[in-house]
C-alpha atoms as a PDB file:
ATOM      1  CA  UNK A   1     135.370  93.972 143.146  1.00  0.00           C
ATOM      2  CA  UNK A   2     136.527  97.383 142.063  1.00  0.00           C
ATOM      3  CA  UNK A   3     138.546  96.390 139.325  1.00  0.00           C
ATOM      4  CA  UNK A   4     135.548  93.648 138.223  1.00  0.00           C
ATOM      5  CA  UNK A   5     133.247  96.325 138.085  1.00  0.00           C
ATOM      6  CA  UNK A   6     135.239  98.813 135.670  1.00  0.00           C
ATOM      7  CA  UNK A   7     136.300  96.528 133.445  1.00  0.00           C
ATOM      8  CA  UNK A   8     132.565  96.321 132.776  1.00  0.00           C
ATOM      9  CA  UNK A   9     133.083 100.001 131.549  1.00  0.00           C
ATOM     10  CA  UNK A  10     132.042 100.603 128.684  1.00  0.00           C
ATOM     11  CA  UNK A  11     131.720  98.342 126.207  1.00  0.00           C
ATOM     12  CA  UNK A  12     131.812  95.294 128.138  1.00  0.00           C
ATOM     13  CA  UNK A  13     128.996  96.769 130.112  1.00  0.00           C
ATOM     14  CA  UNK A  14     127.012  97.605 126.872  1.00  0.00           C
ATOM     15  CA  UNK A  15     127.310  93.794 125.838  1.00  0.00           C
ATOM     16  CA  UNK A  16     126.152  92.559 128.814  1.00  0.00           C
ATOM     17  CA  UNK A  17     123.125  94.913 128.826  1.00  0.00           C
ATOM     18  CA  UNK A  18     122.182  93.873 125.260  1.00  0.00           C
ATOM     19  CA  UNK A  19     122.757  90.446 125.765  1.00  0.00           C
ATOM     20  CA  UNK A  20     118.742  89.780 126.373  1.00  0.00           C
ATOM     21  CA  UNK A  21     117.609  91.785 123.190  1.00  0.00           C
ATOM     22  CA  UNK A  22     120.106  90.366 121.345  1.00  0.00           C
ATOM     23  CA  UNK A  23     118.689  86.720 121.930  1.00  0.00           C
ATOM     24  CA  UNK A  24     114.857  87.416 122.238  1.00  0.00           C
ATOM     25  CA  UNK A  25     115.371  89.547 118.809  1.00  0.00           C
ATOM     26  CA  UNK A  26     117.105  86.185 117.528  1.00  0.00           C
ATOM     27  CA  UNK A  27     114.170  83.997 118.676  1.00  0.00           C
ATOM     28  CA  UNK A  28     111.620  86.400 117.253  1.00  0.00           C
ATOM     29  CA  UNK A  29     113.221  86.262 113.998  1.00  0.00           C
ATOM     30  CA  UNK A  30     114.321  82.841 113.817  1.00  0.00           C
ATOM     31  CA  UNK A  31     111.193  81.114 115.617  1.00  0.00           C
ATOM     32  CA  UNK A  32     108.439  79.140 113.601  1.00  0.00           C
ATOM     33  CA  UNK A  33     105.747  80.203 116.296  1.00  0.00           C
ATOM     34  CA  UNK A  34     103.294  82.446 114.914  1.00  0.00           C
ATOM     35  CA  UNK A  35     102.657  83.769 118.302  1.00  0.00           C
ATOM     36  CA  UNK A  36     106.469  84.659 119.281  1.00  0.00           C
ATOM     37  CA  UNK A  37     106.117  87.992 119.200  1.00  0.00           C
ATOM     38  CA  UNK A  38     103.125  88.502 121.289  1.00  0.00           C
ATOM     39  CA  UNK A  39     105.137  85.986 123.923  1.00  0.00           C
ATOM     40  CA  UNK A  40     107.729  88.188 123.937  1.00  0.00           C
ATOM     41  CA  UNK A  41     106.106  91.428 124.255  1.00  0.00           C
ATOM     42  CA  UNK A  42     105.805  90.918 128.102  1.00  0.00           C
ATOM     43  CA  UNK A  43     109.932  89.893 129.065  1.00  0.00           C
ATOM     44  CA  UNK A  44     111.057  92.931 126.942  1.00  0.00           C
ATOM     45  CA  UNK A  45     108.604  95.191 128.821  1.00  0.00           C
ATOM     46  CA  UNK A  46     109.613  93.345 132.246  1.00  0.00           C
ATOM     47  CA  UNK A  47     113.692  94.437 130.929  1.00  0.00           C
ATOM     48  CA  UNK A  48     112.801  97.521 130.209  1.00  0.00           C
ATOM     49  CA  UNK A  49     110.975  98.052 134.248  1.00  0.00           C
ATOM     50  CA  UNK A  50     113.850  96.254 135.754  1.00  0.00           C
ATOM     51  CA  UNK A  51     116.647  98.735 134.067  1.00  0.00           C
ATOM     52  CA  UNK A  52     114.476 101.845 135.004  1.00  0.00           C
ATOM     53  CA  UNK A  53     113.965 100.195 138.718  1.00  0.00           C
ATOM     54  CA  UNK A  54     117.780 100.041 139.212  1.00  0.00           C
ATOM     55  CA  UNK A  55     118.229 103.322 137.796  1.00  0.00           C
ATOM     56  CA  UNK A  56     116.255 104.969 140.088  1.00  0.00           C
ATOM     57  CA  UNK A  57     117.512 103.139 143.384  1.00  0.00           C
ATOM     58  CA  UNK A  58     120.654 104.174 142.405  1.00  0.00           C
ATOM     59  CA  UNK A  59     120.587 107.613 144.489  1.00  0.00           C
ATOM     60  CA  UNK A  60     118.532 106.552 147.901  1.00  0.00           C
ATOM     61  CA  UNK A  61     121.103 102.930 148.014  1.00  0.00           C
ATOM     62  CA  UNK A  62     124.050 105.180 148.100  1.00  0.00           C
ATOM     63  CA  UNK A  63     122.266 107.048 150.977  1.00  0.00           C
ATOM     64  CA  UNK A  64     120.927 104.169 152.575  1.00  0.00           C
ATOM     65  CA  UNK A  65     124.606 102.421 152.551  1.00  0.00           C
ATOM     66  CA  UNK A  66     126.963 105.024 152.694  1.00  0.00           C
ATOM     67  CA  UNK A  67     130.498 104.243 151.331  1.00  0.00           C
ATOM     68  CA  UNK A  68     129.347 100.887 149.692  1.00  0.00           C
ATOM     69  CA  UNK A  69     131.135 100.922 146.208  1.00  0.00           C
ATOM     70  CA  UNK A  70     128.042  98.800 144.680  1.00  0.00           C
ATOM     71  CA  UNK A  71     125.512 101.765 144.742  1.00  0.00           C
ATOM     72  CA  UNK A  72     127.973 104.406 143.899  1.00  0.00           C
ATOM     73  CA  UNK A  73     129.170 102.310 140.516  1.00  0.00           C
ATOM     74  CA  UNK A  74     125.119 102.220 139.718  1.00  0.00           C
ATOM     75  CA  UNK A  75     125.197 106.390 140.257  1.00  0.00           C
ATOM     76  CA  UNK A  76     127.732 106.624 137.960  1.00  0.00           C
ATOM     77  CA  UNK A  77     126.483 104.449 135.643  1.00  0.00           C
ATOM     78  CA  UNK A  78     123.030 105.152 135.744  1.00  0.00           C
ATOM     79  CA  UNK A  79     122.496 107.089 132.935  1.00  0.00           C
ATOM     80  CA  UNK A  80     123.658 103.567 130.879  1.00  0.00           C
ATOM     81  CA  UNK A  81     121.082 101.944 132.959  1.00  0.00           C
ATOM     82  CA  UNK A  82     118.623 104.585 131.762  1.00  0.00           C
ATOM     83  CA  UNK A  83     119.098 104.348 128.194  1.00  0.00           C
ATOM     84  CA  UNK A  84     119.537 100.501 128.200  1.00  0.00           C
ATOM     85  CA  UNK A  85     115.544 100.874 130.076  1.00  0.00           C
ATOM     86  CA  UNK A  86     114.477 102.728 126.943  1.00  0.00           C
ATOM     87  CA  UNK A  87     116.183 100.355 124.855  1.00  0.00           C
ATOM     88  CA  UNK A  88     114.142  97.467 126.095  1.00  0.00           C
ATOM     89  CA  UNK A  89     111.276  99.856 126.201  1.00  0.00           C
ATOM     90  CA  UNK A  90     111.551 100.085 122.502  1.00  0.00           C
ATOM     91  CA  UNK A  91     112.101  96.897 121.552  1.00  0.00           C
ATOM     92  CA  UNK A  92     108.737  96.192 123.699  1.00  0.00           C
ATOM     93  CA  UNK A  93     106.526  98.833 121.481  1.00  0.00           C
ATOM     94  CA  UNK A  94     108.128  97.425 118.386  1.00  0.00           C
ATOM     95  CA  UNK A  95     107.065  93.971 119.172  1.00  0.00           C
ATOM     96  CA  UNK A  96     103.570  95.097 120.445  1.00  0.00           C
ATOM     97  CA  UNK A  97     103.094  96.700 116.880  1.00  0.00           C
ATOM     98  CA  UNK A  98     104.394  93.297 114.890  1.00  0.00           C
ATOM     99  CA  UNK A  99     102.134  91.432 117.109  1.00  0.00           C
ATOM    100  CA  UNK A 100      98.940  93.724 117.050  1.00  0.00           C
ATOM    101  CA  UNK A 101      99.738  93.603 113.129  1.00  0.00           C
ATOM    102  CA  UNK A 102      97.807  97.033 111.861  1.00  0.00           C
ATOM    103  CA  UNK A 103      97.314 100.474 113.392  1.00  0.00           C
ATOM    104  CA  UNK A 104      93.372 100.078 113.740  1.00  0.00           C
ATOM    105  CA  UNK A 105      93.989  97.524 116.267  1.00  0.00           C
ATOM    106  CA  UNK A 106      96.559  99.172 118.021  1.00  0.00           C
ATOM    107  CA  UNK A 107      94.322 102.954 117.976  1.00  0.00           C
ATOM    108  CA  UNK A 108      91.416 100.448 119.176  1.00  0.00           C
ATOM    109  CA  UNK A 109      93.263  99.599 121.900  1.00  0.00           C
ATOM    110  CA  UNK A 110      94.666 103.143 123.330  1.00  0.00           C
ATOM    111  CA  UNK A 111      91.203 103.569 125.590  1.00  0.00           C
ATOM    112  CA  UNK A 112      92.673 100.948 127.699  1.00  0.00           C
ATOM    113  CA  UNK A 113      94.495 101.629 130.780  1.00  0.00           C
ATOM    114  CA  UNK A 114      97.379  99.088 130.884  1.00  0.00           C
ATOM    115  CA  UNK A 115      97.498 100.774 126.961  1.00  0.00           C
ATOM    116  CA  UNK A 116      97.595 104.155 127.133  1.00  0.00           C
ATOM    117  CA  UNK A 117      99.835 104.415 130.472  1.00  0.00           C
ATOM    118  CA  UNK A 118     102.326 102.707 128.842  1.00  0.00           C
ATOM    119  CA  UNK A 119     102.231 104.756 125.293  1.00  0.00           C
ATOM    120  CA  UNK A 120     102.815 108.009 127.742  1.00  0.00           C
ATOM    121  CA  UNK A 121     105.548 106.122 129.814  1.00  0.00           C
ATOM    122  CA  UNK A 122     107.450 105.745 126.380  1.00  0.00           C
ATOM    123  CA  UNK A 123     107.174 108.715 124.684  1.00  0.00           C
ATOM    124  CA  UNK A 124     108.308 110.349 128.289  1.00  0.00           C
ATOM    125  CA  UNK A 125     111.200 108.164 127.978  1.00  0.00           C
ATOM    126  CA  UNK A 126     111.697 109.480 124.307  1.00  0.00           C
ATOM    127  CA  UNK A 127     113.598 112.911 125.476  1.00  0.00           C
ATOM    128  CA  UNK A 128     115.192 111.622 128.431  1.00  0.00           C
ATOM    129  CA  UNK A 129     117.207 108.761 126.437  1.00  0.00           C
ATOM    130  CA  UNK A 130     118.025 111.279 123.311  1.00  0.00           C
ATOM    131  CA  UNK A 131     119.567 114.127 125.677  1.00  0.00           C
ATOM    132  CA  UNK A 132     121.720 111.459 127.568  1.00  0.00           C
ATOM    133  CA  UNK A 133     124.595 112.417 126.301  1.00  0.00           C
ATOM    134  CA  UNK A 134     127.293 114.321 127.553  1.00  0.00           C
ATOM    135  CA  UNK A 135     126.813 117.160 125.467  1.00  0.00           C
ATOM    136  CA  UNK A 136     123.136 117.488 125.924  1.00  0.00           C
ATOM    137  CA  UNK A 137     124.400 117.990 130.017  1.00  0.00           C
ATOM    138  CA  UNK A 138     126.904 120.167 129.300  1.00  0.00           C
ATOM    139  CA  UNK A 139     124.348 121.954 127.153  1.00  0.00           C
ATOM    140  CA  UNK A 140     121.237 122.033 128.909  1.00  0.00           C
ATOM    141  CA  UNK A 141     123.057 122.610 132.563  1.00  0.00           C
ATOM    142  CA  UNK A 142     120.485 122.543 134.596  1.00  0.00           C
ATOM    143  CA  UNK A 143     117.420 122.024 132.573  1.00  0.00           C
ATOM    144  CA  UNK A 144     119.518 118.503 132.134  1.00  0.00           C
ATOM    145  CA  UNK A 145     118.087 117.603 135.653  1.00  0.00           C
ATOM    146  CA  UNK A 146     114.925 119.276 135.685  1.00  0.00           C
ATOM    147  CA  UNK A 147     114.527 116.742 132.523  1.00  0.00           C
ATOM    148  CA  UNK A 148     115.828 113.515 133.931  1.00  0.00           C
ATOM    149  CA  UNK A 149     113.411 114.268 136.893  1.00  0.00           C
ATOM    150  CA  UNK A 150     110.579 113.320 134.535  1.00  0.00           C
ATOM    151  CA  UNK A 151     112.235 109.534 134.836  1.00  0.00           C
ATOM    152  CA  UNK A 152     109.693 109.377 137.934  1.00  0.00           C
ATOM    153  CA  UNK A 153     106.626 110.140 136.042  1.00  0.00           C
ATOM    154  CA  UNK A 154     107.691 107.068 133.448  1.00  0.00           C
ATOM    155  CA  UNK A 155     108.109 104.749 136.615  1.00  0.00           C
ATOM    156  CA  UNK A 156     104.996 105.713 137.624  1.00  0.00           C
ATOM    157  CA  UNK A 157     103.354 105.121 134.513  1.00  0.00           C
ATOM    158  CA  UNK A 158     105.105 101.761 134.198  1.00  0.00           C
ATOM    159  CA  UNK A 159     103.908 100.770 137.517  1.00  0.00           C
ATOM    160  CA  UNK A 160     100.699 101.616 136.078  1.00  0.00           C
ATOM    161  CA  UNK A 161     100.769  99.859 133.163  1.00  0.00           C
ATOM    162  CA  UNK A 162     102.127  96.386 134.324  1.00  0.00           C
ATOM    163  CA  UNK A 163      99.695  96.165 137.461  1.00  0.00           C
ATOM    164  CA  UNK A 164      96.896  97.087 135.101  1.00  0.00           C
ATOM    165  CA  UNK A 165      97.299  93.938 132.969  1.00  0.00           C
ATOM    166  CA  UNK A 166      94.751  91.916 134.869  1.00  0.00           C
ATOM    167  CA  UNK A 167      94.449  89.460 132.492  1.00  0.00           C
ATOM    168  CA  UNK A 168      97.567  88.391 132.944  1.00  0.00           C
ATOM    169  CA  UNK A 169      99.157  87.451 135.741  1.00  0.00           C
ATOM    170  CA  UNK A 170      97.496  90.297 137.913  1.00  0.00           C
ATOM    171  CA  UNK A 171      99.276  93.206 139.981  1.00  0.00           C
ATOM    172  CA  UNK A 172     101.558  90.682 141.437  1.00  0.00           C
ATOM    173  CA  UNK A 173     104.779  91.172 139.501  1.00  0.00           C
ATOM    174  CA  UNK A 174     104.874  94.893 139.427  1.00  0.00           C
ATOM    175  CA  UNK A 175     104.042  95.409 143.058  1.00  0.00           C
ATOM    176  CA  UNK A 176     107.515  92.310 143.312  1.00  0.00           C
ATOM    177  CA  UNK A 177     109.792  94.350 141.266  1.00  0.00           C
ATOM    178  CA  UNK A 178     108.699  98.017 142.128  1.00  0.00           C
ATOM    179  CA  UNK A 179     108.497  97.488 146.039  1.00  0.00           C
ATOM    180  CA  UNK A 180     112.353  97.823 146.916  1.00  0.00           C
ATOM    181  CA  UNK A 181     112.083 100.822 144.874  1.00  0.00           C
ATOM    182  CA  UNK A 182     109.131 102.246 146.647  1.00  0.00           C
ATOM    183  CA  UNK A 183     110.100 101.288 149.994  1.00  0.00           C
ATOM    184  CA  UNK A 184     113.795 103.376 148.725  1.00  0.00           C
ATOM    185  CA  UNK A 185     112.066 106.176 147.772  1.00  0.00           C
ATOM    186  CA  UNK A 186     109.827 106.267 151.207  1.00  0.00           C
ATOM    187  CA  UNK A 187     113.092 106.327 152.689  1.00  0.00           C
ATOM    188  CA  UNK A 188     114.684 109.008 150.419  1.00  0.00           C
ATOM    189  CA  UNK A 189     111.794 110.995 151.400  1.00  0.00           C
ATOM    190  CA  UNK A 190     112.018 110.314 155.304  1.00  0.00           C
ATOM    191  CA  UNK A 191     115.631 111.230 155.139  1.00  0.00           C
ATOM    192  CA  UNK A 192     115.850 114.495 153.523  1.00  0.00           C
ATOM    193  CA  UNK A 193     112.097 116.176 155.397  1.00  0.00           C
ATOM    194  CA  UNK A 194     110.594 113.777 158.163  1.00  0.00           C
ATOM    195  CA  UNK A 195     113.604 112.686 160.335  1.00  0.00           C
ATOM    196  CA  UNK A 196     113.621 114.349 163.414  1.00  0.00           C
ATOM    197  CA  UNK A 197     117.284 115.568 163.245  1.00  0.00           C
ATOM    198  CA  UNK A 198     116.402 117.286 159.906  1.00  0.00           C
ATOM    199  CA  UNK A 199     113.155 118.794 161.075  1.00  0.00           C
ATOM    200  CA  UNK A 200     115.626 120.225 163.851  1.00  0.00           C
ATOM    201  CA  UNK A 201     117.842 121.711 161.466  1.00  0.00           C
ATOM    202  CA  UNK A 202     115.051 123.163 159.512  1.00  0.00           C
ATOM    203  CA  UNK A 203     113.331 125.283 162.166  1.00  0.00           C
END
């Protein structure tokens, strides 16, 4: 499993990450449907939210299941995870924009919750992909972190944004695919300042 899982390191892991884009950018441009971008404005977004999910439940898994080599490969490769979220992200906005067709729709549109959450969520997203690299770490120190904290405030703002489209299929499908994370993060939070062994230590 070990070995399975390296091999997928890095370019391997890359392809496989871009493997969705890669065909819904192929069916956008190759499809005789008037309306295929504005279908595929919603799976891109739901790519993008499933990358940043996993990215985050990277930390509280390996706490949750200590020595488990699964959730330590995703903390070491979460900051691929990360960028491959904002990749998606992008590829969402840029099919939002072909579909909406000219900027006085899409500036009539910002007033709208499910709208404006999700312009914030990707220009928050906008810093934290850019300084990914290992020189922007090395660089930053620990400003680095203090940065890649913000990753919460984008989740949030997703969550936001994808429960708010109640025309669509409702709050259903975020609540789905944000709960483990939530329910990871409640236990994060438990962990490190409500269990009782902790509270112990602490006074």
């Amino acid at each position: 499993m070990r070995k399975t899982l390296s091999a997928l390191h890095p370019y391997w892991l890359w392809a496989l990450f871009a493997l969705p884009a890669v065909l819904m950018s192929y069916e956008a441009l190759t499809s005789d449907n008037p309306r295929i971008f504005h279908i595929l404005v919603h799976p891109t977004g739901e790519f993008s939210a499933r990358f940043l999910i996993v990215t985050l439940m990277a930390t509280p898994l390996a706490m949750l299941l200590k020595g488990w080599r699964g959730p330590q490969w995703l903390k070491k490769n979460r900051r691929y995870l990360g960028v491959a979220a904002f990749g998606y992200a992008l590829l969402h906005t840029v099919f939002y924009l072909i579909d909406k067709g000219s900027l006085a729709t899409v500036t009539g549109e910002l007033s709208r919750l499910y709208i404006w959450t999700g312009w914030i969520a990707f220009i928050v997203f906008i810093p934290l992909a850019l300084t990914s690299m290992d020189y922007f770490v090395r660089k930053m120190g620990t400003w680095w972190k203090w940065l890649q904290r913000w990753t919460y405030a984008a989740a949030v703002l997703t969550l936001i944004h994808w429960a708010a489209l109640q025309d669509w299929h409702g709050t259903t499908p975020a609540l789905i695919h944000f709960g483990p994370l939530i329910a990871l993060e409640a236990y994060r939070v438990w962990y490190w300042y409500l269990r009782p062994g902790r509270r112990t230590v602490a006074a």
